[in-house]
Protein backbone atom coordinates (compact mmCIF):
# COMPACT_ATOMS: atom_id res chain seq x y z
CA UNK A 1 8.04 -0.55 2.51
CA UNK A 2 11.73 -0.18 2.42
CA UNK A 3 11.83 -3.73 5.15
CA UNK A 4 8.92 -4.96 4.27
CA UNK A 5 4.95 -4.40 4.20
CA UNK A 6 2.04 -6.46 3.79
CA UNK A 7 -1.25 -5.60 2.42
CA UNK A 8 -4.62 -6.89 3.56
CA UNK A 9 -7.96 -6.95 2.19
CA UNK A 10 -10.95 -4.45 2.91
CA UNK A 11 -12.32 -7.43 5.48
CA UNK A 12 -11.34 -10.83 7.05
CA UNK A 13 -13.52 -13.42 8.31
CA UNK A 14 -13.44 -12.83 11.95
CA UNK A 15 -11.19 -15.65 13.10
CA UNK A 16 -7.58 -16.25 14.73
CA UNK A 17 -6.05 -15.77 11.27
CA UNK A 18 -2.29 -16.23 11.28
CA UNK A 19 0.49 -14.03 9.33
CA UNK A 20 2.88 -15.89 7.09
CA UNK A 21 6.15 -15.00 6.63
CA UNK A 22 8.42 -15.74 3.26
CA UNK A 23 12.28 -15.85 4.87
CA UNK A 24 15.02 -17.78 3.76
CA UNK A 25 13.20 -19.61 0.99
CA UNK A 26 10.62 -20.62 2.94
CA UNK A 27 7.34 -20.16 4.61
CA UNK A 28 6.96 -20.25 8.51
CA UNK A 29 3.71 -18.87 10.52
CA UNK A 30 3.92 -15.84 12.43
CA UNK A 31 1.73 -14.83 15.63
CA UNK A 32 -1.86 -15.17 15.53
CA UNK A 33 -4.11 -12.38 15.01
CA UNK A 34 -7.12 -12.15 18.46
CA UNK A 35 -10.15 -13.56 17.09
CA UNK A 36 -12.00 -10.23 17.86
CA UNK A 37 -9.63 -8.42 15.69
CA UNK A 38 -10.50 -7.57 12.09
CA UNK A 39 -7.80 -6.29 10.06
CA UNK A 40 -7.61 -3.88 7.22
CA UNK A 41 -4.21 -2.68 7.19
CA UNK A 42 -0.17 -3.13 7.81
CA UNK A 43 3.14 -2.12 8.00
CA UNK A 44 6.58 -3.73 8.95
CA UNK A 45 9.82 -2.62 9.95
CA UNK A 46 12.66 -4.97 10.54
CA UNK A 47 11.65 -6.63 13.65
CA UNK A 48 8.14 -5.25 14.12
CA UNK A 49 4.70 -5.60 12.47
CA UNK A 50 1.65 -3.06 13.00
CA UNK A 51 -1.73 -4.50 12.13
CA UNK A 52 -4.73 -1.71 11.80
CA UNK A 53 -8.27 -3.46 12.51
CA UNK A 54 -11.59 -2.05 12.44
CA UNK A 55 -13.04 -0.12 15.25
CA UNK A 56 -9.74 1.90 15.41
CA UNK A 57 -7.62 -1.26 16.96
CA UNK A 58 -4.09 -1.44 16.03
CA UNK A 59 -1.82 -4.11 17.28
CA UNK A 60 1.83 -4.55 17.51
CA UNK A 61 4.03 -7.47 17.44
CA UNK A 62 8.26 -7.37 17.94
CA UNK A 63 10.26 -9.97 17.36
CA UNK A 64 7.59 -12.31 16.12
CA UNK A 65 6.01 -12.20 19.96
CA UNK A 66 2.20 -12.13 20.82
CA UNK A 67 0.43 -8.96 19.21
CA UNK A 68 -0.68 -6.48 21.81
CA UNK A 69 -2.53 -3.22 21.39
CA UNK A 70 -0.85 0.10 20.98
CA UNK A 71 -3.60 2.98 22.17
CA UNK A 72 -4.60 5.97 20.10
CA UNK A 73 -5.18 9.42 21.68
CA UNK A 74 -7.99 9.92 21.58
CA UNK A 75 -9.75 6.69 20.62
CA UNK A 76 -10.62 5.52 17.02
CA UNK A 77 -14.20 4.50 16.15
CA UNK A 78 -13.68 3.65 12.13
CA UNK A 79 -10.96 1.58 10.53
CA UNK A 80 -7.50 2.32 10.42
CA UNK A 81 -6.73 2.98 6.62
CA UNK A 82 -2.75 3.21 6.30
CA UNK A 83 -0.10 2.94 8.47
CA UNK A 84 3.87 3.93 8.12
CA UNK A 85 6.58 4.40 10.62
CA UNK A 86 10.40 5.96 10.07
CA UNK A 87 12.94 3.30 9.99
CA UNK A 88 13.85 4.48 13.51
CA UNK A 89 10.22 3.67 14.24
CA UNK A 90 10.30 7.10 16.25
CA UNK A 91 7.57 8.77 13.81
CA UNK A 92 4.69 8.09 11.79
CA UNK A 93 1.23 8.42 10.15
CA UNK A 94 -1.83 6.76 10.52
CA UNK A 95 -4.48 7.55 8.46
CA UNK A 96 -8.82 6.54 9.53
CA UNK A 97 -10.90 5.13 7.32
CA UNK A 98 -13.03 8.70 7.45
CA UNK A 99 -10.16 11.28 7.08
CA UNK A 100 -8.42 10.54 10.62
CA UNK A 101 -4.98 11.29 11.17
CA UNK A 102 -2.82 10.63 13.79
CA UNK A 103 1.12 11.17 14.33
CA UNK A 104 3.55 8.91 16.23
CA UNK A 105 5.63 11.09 18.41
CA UNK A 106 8.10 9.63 20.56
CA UNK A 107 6.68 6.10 20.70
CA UNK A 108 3.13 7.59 21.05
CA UNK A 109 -0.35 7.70 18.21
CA UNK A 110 -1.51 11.39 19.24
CA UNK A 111 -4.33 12.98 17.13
CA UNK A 112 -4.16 15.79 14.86
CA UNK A 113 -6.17 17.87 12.77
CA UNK A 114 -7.36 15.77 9.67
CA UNK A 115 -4.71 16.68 6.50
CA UNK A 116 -5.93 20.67 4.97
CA UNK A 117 -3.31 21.48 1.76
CA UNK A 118 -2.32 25.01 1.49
CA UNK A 119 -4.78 24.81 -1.59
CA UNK A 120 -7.57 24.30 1.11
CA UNK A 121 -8.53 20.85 0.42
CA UNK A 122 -8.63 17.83 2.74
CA UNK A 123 -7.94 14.67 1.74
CA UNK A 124 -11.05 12.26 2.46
CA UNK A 125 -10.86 8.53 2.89
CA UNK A 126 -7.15 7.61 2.56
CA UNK A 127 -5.82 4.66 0.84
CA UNK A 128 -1.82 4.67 0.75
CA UNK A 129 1.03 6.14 2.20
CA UNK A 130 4.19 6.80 0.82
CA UNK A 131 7.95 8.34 1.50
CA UNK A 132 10.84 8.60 -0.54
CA UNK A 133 13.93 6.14 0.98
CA UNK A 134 15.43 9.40 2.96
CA UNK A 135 12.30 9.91 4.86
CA UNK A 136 12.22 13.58 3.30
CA UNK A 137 8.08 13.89 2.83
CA UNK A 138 5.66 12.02 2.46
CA UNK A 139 2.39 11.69 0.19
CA UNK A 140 -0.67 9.88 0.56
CA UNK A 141 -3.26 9.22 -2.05
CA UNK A 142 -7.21 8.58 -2.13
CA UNK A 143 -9.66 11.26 -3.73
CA UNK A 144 -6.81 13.02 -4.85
CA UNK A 145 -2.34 12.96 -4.08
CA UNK A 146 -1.66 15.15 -1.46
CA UNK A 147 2.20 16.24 -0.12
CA UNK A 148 3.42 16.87 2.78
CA UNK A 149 6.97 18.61 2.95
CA UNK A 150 8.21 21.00 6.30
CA UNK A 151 5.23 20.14 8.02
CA UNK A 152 2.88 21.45 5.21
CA UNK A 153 0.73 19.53 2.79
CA UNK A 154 0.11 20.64 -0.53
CA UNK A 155 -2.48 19.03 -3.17
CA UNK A 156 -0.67 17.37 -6.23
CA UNK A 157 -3.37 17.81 -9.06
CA UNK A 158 -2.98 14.66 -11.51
CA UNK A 159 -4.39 15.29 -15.23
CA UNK A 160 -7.93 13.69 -15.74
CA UNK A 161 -7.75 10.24 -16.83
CA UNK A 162 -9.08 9.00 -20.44
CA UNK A 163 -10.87 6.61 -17.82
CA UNK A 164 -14.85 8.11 -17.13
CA UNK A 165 -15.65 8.55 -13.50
CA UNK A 166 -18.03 5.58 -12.56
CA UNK A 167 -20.68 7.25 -10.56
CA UNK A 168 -20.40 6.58 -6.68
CA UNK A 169 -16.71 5.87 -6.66
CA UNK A 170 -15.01 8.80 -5.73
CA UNK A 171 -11.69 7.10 -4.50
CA UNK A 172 -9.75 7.58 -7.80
CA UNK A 173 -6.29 6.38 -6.79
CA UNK A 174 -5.46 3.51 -4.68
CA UNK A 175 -1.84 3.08 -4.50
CA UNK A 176 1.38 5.01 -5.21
CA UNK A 177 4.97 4.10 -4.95
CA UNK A 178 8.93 5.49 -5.83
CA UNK A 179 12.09 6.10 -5.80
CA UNK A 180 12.36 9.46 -5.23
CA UNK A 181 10.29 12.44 -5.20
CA UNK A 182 10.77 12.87 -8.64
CA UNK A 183 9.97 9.41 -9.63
CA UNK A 184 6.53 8.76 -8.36
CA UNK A 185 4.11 6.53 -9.75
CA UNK A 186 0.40 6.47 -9.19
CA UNK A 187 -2.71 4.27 -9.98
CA UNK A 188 -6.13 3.63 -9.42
CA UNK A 189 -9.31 3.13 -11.44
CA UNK A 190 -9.24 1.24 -14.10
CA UNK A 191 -6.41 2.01 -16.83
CA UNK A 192 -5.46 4.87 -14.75
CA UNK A 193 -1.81 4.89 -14.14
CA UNK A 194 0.63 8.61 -13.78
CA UNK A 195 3.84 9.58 -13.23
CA UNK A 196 5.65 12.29 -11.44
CA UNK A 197 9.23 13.68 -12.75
CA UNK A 198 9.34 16.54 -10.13
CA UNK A 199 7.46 18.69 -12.30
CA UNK A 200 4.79 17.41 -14.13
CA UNK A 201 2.27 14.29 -14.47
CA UNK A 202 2.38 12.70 -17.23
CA UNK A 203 -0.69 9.91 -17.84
CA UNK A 204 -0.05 6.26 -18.93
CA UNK A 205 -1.68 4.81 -22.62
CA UNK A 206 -4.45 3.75 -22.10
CA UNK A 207 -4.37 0.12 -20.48
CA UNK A 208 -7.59 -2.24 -20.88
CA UNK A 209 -8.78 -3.33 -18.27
CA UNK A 210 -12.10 -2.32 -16.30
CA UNK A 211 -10.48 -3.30 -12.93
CA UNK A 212 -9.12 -0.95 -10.68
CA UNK A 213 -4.98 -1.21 -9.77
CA UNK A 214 -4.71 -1.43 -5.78
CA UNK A 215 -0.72 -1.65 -5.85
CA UNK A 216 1.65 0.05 -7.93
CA UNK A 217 6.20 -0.87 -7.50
CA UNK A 218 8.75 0.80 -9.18
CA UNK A 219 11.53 -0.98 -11.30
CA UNK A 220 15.05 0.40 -12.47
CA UNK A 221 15.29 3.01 -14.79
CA UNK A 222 11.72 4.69 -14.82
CA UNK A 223 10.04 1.27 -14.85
CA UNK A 224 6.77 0.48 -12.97
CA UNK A 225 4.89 -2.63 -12.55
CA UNK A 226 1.11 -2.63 -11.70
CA UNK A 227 -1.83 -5.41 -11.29
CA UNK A 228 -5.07 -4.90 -11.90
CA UNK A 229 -7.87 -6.95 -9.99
CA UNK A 230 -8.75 -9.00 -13.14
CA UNK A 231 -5.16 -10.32 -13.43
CA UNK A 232 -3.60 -8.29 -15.41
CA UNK A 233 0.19 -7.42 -14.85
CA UNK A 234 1.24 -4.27 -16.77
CA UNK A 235 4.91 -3.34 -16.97
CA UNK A 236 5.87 0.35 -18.24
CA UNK A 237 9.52 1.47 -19.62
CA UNK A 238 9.54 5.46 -18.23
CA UNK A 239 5.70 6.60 -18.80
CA UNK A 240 4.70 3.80 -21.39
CA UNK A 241 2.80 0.40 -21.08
CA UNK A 242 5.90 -2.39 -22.22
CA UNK A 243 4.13 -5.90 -21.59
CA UNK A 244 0.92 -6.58 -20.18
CA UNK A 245 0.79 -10.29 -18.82
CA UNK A 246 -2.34 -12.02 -17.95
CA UNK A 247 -2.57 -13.81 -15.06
CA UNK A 248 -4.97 -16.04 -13.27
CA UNK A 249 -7.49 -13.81 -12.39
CA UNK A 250 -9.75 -15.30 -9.92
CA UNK A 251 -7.60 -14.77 -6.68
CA UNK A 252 -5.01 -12.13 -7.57
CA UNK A 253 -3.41 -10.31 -4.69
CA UNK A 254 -1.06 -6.98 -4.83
CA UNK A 255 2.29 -6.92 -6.29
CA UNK A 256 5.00 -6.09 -3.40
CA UNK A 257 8.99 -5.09 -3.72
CA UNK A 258 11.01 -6.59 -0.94
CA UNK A 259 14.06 -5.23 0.77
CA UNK A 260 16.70 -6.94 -1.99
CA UNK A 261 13.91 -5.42 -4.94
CA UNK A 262 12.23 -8.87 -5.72
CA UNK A 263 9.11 -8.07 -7.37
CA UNK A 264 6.51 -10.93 -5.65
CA UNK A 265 3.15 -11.67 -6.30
CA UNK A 266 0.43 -13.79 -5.04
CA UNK A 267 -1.95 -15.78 -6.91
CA UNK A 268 -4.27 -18.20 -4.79
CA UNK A 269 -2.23 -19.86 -2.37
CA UNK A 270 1.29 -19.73 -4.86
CA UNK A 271 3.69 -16.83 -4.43
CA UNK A 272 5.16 -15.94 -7.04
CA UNK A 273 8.69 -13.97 -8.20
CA UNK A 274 9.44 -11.94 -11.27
CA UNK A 275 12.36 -13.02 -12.94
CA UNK A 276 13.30 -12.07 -16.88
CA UNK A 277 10.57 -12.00 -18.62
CA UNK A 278 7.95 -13.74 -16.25
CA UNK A 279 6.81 -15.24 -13.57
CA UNK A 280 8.14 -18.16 -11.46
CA UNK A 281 6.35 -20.02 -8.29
CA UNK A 282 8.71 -20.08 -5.35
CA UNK A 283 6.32 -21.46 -2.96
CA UNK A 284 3.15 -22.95 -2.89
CA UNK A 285 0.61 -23.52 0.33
CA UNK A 286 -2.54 -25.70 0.84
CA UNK A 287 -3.50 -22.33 2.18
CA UNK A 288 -5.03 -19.11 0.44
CA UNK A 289 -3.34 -16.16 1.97
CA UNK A 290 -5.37 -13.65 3.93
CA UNK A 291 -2.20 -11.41 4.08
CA UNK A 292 0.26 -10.59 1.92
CA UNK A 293 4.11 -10.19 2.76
CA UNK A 294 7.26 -8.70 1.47
């Protein structure tokens, strides 16, 4: 996000995990997570972190203080998929594991019918959430990218990938990011990465891997930077592949932009920055991150 977001896995040992934070040049540990608490999800904004655990549990923390729980009307029995807030923190989505949404009005998660486009379709299981920097719409991706502008969501139909549909996996994109909402870039399952000018999707070369992308960041001048879960970074100039870098793939972890545009990435317990043409470690921990943050 814009001040900073953090992506966790699908599950966590249950345990009184602890968030690390990168400031400064250096790592320092956050507030511990309850050991009941399972998380699957994040978000950040300046001085406050939301965590989204299973059974519809979402915890706050502000000013790196004690997490408490924040309560959703009505009550949540799945996970909580994606979170965002406004940068006054006085809206935003939240997105279930099964379709869910709910709005934050006024410093309150209120329930509301599950996202219908004007097209008539619904979006399914959620995986990301997006807005441009001026908070103008948003768009969320998962079995398809849907829009929502004036209140109104609209389905964004993205060109078939070269990629065949592997039976059973009907979540086809899995992360999306921007500058603007005619510079949007999405990806997903394996090799599948597209861009939107405001007009039209146009589909990446074909990139090979057979891994899925789970986070997508946008660079200057039409760029885009992806990883794929095998460990392979991908860098495109406007809507073709530039460089594809291998990296270790045993423990890779989402790419992230910070607030100052860093491009970071973790691999096992080192976090590491893009600079030039590669990669450079900036810190390195006897521990292997549960969470990652930017």
């Amino acid at each position: 996000g814009p001040d900073g977001v953090f992506v966790l896995p699908s599950a966590l040992g249950v345990g009184a995990r602890p968030l690390w934070m990168h400031h400064q040049g250096a790592l320092r540990k956050g507030p511990a997570l309850p050991a009941v608490v399972v998380p699957h999800s994040g978000f950040a904004r300046q001085d406050t972190v939301w965590v989204g655990a299973v059974r519809g549990q979402l915890l706050v923390s502000r000013d790196g203080g004690d997490f408490g729980l924040e309560l959703l009307k009505p009550s949540l029995e799945n996970s909580i998929q994606a979170i965002w807030v406004s940068k006054d923190k006085s809206r935003g989505l939240l997105l279930g594991s099964s379709g869910e949404v709910y709005e934050r009005r006024k410093g309150s998660w209120v329930g509301v019918d599950r996202a219908k486009s004007l097209q008539g379709e619904t979006a399914g299981s959620f995986q990301a959430i997006w807005s441009p920097p001026d908070e103008s719409e948003l768009w969320i991706v998962g079995p398809r990218v849907m829009r929502r502008r004036d209140d109104t969501w609209v389905t964004m139909p993205v060109p078939l990938s070269h990629v065949p549909h592997a039976q059973g996996s009907e979540e086809r994109y899995q992360a999306i990011d921007g500058t603007s909402p005619s510079d949007v870039w999405v990806v997903g399952r394996a090799g599948s990465a597209y861009h939107y000018d405001g007009k039209t999707w146009a589909s990446v070369a074909e990139i090979e891997t057979d891994a899925p992308f789970r986070s997508v960041v946008s660079l200057q001048g039409n760029g885009w930077l992806t990883v794929s879960e095998d460990g392979i970074a991908v860098e495109g100039d406007g809507a073709s592949v530039a460089k594809t870098t291998r990296i270790d793939p045993r423990q890779i972890r989402p790419v992230m932009k910070a607030a100052d545009g860093s491009v970071l990435l973790e691999v096992g317990s080192r976090l590491m920055q893009r600079r030039g043409d590669g990669w450079v470690e900036v810190s390195s921990s006897k521990y292997v991150f549960g969470a990652d943050a930017a």
